[in-house]
Protein backbone atom coordinates (compact mmCIF):
# COMPACT_ATOMS: atom_id res chain seq x y z
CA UNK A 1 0.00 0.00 0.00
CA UNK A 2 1.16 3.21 -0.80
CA UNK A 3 2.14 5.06 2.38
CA UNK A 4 1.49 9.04 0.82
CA UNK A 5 -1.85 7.90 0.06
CA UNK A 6 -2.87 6.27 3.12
CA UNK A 7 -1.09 9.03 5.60
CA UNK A 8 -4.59 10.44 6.21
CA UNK A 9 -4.97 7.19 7.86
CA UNK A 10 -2.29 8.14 10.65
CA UNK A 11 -4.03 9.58 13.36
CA UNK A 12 -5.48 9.45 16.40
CA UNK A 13 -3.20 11.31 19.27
CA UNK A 14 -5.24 12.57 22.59
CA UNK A 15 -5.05 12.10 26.04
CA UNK A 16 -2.26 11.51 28.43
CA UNK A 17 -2.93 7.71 28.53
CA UNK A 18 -1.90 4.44 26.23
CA UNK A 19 -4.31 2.52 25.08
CA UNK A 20 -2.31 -0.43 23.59
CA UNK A 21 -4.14 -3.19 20.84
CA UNK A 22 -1.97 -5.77 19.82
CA UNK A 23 -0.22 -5.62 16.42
CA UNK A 24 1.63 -7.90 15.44
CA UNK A 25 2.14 -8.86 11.92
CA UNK A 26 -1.17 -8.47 9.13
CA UNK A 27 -4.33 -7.32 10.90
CA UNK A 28 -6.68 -9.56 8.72
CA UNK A 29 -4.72 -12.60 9.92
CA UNK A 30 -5.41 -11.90 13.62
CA UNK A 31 -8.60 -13.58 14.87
CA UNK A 32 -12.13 -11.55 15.11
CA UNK A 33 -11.23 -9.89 19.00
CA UNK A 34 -12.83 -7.34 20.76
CA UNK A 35 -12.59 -8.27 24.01
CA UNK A 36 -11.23 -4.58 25.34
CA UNK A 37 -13.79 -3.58 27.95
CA UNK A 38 -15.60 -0.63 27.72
CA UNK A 39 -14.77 0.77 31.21
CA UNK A 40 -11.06 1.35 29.75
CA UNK A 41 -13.07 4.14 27.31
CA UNK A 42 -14.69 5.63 30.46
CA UNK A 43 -12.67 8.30 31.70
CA UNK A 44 -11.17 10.78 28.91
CA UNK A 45 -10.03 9.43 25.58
CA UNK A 46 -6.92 7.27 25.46
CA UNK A 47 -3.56 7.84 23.24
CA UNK A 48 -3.56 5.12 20.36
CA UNK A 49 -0.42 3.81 20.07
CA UNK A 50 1.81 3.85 16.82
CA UNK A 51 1.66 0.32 15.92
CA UNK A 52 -2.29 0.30 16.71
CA UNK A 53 -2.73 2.57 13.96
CA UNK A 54 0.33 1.78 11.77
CA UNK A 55 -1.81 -1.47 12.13
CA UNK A 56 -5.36 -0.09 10.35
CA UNK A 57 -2.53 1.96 7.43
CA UNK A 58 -1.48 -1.33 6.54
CA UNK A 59 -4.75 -2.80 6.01
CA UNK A 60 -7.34 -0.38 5.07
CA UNK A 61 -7.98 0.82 1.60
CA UNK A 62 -7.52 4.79 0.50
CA UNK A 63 -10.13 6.07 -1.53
CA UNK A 64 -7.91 5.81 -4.82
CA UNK A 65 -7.12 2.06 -4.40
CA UNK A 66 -10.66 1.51 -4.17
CA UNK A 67 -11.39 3.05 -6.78
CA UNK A 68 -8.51 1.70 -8.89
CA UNK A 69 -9.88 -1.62 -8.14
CA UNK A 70 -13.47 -1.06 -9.06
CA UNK A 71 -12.47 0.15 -12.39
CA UNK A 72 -9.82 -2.22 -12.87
CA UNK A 73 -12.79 -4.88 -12.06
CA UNK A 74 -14.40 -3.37 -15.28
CA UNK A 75 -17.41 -1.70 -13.65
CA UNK A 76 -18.55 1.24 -15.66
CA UNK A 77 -18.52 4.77 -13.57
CA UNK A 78 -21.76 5.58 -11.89
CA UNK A 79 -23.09 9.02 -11.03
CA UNK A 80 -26.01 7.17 -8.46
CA UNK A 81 -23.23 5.65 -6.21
CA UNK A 82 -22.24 9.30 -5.10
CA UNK A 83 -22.77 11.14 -2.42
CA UNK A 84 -25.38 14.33 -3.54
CA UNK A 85 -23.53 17.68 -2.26
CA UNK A 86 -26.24 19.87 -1.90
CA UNK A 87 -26.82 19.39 1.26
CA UNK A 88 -23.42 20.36 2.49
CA UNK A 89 -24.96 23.76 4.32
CA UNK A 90 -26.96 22.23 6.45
CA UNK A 91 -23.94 19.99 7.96
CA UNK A 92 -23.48 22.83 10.50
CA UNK A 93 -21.40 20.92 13.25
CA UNK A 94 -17.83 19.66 13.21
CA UNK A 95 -18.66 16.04 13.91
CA UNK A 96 -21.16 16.18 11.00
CA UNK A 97 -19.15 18.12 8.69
CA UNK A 98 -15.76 15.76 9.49
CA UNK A 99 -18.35 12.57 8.89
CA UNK A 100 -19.10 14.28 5.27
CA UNK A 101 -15.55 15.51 4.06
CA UNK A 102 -14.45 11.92 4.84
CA UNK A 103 -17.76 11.00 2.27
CA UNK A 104 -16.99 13.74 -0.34
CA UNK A 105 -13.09 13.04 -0.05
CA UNK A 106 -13.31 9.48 -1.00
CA UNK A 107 -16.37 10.30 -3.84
CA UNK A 108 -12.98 12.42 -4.97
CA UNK A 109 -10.80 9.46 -5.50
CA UNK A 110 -13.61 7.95 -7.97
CA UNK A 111 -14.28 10.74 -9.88
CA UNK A 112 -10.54 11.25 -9.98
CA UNK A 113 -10.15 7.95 -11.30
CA UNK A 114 -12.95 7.44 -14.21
CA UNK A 115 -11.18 11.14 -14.91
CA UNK A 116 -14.78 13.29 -14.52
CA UNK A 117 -13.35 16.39 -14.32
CA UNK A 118 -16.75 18.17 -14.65
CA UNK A 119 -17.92 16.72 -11.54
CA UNK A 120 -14.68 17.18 -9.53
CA UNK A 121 -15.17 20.50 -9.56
CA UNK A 122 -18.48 20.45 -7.91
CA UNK A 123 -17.55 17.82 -4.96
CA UNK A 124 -14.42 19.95 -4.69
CA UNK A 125 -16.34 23.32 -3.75
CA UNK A 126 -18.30 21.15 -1.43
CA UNK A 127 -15.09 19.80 -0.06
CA UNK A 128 -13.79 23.12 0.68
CA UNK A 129 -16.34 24.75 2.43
CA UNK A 130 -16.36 22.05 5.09
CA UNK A 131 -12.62 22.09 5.33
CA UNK A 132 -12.90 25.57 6.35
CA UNK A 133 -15.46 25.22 8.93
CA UNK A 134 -13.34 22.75 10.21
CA UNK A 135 -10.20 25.47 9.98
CA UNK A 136 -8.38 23.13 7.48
CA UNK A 137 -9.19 24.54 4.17
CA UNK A 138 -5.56 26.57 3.73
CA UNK A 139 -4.46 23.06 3.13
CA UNK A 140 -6.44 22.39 -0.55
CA UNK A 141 -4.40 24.67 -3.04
CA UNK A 142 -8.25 25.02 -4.84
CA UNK A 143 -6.84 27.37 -7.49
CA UNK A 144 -4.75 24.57 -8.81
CA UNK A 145 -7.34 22.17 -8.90
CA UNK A 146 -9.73 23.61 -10.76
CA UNK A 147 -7.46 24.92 -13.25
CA UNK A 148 -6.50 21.35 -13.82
CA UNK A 149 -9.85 19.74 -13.72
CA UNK A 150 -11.77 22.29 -15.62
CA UNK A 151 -8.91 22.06 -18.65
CA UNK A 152 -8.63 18.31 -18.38
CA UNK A 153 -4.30 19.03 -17.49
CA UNK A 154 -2.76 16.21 -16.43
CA UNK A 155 -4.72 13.95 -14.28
CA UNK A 156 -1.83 12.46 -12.87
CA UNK A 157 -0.84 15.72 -10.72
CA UNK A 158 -4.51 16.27 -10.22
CA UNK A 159 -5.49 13.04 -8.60
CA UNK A 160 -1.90 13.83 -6.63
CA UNK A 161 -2.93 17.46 -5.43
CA UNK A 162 -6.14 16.22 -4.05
CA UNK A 163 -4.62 13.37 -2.59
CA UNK A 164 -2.03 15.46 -0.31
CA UNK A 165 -4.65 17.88 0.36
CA UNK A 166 -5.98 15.48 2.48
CA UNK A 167 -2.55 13.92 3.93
CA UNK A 168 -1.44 17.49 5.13
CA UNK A 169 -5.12 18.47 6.55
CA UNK A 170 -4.47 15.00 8.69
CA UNK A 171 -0.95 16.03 9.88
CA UNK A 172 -2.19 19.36 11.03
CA UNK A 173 -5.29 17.50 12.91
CA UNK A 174 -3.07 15.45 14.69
CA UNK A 175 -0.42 18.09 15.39
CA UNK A 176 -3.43 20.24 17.22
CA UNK A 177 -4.80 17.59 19.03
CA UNK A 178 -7.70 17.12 16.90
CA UNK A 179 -7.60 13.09 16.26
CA UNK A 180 -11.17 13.14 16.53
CA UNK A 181 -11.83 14.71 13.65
CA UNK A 182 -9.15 12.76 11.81
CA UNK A 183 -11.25 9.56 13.42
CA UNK A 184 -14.11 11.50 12.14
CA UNK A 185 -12.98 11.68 8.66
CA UNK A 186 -11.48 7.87 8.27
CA UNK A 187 -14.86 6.87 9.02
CA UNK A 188 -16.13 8.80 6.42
CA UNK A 189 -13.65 7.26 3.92
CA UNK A 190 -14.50 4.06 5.22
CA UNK A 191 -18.01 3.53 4.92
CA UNK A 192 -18.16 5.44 1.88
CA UNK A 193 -15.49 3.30 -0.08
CA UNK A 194 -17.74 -0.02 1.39
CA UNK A 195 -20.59 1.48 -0.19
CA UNK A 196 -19.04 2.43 -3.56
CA UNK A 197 -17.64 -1.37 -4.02
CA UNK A 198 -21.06 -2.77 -2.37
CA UNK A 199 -23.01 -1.32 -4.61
CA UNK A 200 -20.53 -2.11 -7.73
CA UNK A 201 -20.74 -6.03 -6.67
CA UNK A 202 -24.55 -5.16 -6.81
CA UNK A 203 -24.79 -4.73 -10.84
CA UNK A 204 -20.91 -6.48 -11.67
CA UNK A 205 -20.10 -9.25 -9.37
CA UNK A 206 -16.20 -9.23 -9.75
CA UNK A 207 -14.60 -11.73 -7.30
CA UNK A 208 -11.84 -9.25 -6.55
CA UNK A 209 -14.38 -6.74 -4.99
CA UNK A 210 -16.31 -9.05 -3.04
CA UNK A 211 -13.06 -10.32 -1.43
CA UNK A 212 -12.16 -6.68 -0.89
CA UNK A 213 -15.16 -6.02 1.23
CA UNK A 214 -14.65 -9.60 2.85
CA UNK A 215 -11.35 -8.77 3.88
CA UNK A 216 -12.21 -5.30 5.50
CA UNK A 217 -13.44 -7.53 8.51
CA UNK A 218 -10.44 -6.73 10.74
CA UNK A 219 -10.04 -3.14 9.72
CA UNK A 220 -13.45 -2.33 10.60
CA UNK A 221 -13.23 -4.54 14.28
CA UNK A 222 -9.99 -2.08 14.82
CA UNK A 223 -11.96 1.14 13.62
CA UNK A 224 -14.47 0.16 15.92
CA UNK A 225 -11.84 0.21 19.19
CA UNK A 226 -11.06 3.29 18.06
CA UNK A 227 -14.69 5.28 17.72
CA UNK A 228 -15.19 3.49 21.12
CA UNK A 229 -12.48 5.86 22.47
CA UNK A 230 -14.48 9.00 22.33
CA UNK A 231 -17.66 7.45 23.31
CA UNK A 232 -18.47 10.06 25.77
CA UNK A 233 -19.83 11.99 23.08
CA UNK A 234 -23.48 10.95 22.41
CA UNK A 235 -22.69 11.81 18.84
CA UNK A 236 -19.50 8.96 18.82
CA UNK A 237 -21.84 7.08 20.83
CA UNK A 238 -24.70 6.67 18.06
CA UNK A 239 -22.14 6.15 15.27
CA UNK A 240 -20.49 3.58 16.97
CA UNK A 241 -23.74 1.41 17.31
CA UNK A 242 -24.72 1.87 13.84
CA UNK A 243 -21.09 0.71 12.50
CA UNK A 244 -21.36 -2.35 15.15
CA UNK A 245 -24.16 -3.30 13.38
CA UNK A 246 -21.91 -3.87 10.28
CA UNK A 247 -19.76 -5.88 11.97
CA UNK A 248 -22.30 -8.11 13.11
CA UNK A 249 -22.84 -9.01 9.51
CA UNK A 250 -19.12 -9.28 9.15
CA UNK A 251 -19.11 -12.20 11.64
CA UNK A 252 -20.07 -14.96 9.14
CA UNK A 253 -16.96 -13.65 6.99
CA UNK A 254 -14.09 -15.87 7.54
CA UNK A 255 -10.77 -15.43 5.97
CA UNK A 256 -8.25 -17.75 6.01
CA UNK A 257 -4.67 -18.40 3.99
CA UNK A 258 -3.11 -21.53 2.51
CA UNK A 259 0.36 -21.55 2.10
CA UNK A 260 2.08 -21.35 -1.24
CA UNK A 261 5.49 -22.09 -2.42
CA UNK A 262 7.98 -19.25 -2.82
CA UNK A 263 8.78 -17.66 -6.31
CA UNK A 264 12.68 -16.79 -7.45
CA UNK A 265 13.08 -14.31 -9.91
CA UNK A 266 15.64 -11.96 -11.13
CA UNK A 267 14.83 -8.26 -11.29
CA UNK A 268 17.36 -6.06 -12.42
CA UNK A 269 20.48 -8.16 -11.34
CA UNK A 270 18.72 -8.63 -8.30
CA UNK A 271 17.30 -11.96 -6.67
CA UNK A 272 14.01 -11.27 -5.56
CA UNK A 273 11.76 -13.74 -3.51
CA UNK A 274 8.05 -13.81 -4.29
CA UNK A 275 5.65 -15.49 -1.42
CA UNK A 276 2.90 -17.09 -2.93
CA UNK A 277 0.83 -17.37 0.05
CA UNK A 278 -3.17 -17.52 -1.03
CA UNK A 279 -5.69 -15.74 1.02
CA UNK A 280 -9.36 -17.10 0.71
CA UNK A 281 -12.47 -15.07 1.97
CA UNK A 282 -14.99 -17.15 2.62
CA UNK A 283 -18.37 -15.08 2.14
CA UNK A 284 -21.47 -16.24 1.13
CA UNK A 285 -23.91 -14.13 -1.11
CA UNK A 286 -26.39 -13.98 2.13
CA UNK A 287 -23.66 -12.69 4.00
CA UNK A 288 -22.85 -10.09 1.12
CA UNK A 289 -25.78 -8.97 0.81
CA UNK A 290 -26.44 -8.38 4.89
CA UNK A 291 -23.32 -6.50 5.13
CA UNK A 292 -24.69 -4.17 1.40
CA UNK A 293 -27.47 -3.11 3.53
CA UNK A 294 -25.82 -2.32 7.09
CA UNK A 295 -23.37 -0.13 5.09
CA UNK A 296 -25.63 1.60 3.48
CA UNK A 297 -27.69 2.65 6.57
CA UNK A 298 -24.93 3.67 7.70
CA UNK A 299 -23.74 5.39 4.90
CA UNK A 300 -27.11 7.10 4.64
CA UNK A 301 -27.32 8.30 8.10
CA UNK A 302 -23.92 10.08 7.66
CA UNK A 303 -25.36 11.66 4.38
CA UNK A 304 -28.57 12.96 6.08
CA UNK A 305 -27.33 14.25 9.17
């Protein structure tokens, strides 16, 4: 995974205390615990460690590899599957507006990738104004942007602009002690990047997609922990119970790996040792279809708030 992409994903820094989750090695490999208490979350909110987090980086998706892999899947781009914008003036608190950017910042990625540069521009004016009610809009150069998107100038630098538009709002978040908003706005990526492949596996069943949203079942058990931490907000508080219902579907997911013999090849003078290891999701089209709909209620309560 591509580490500029995913630094939006590095967050979470409050409180004087550690909260430590165990690590080690691939989070999808570990088995399906939550067995943290919830009187650890009952004080003030807890420090996440590095590794917790360095953890979810390694295993989450960014809005561009999502969408890379839906349209590498071959599903045609979709106007429905996006988030409307015009109700972005009504999102008049931060834990609402944070919720949405995450929404509207991963709706970028698509659009980014099926290169509608038309569109851009509009999620991109929504985008702003609810970085700068949040106090992080000096970080989107907006100028640039939509000089590039409106004359179709290389998409390449485009989709890159937009990308570390994001990765230095999350730097500043965390700098200031704002890692709920950065939790905020993960979320947001989150459940909207479920939604977009949910509802691609919908019309296009591609294999590769469904094992994508199989294999989010750790990720999302570890996003939980997190939300959990600022649970004394009422507003944390509701979101959390509406993504635990998601993982509830998740349960009948297993995913398991079958070992594979190990590759030699020769890459520019170099000996280079491929693992073949094979992951399997196991997922049935019940279970599929029971996790579609939890995301999208959740999806659509963080779009109507």
């Amino acid at each position: 995974m591509n580490r500029k992409i995913t630094t939006l994903l590095s967050i979470l820094i409050a409180g004087s205390s550690l909260l430590m989750i165990d690590c080690s090695g691939n989070g999808s490999k570990k088995t399906d615990d939550m067995s943290i208490p919830d009187s650890i979350f009952e004080n003030k909110p807890l420090l996440i460690s590095k590794e917790a987090m360095n953890d979810i980086i390694d295993n989450i998706s960014s809005p561009v590899e999502m969408a890379a892999l839906i349209k590498s899947a071959g599903a045609p781009f979709n106007q429905k599957y996006l988030a409307q914008t015009n109700n972005v003036d009504n999102l008049n608190t931060n834990f609402k507006q944070a919720l949405n950017l995450g929404v509207y910042g991963c709706d970028l990625g698509y659009l980014n990738m099926y290169e509608k540069t038309g569109s851009i521009m509009v999620s991109m004016t929504a985008i702003k104004k609810l970085a700068d009610e949040l106090r992080i809009g000096q970080f989107f150069d907006f100028n640039t942007i939509k000089r590039l998107a409106t004359n179709n100038e290389n998409l390449d630098s485009l989709m890159y602009i937009s990308v570390a538009s994001f990765n230095n709002m999350d730097e500043f978040l965390r700098e200031s002690n704002r890692s709920n908003i950065s939790a905020l706005l993960v979320t947001g990526m989150w459940i909207e990047g479920m939604y977009l492949a949910c509802q691609v596996v919908k019309e296009n069943p591609e294999r590769t997609v469904i094992e994508r949203i199989g294999d989010s079942k750790m990720v999302l058990n570890s996003l939980i922990l997190i939300l959990r931490n600022y649970k004394s907000d009422p507003a944390f508080a509701n979101l959390v119970k509406e993504i635990e219902k998601i993982k509830k579907e998740y349960e009948a997911v297993t995913v398991r790996y079958e070992a594979g013999e190990p590759e030699a090849k020769e890459v520019d003078g170099m000996l280079i040792i491929i693992q073949n290891d094979k992951q399997i999701v196991d997922i049935s089209d019940e279970t599929l279809a029971n996790i579609t709909v939890a995301i999208e209620n959740a999806r659509n309560m963080i779009i109507n708030l």
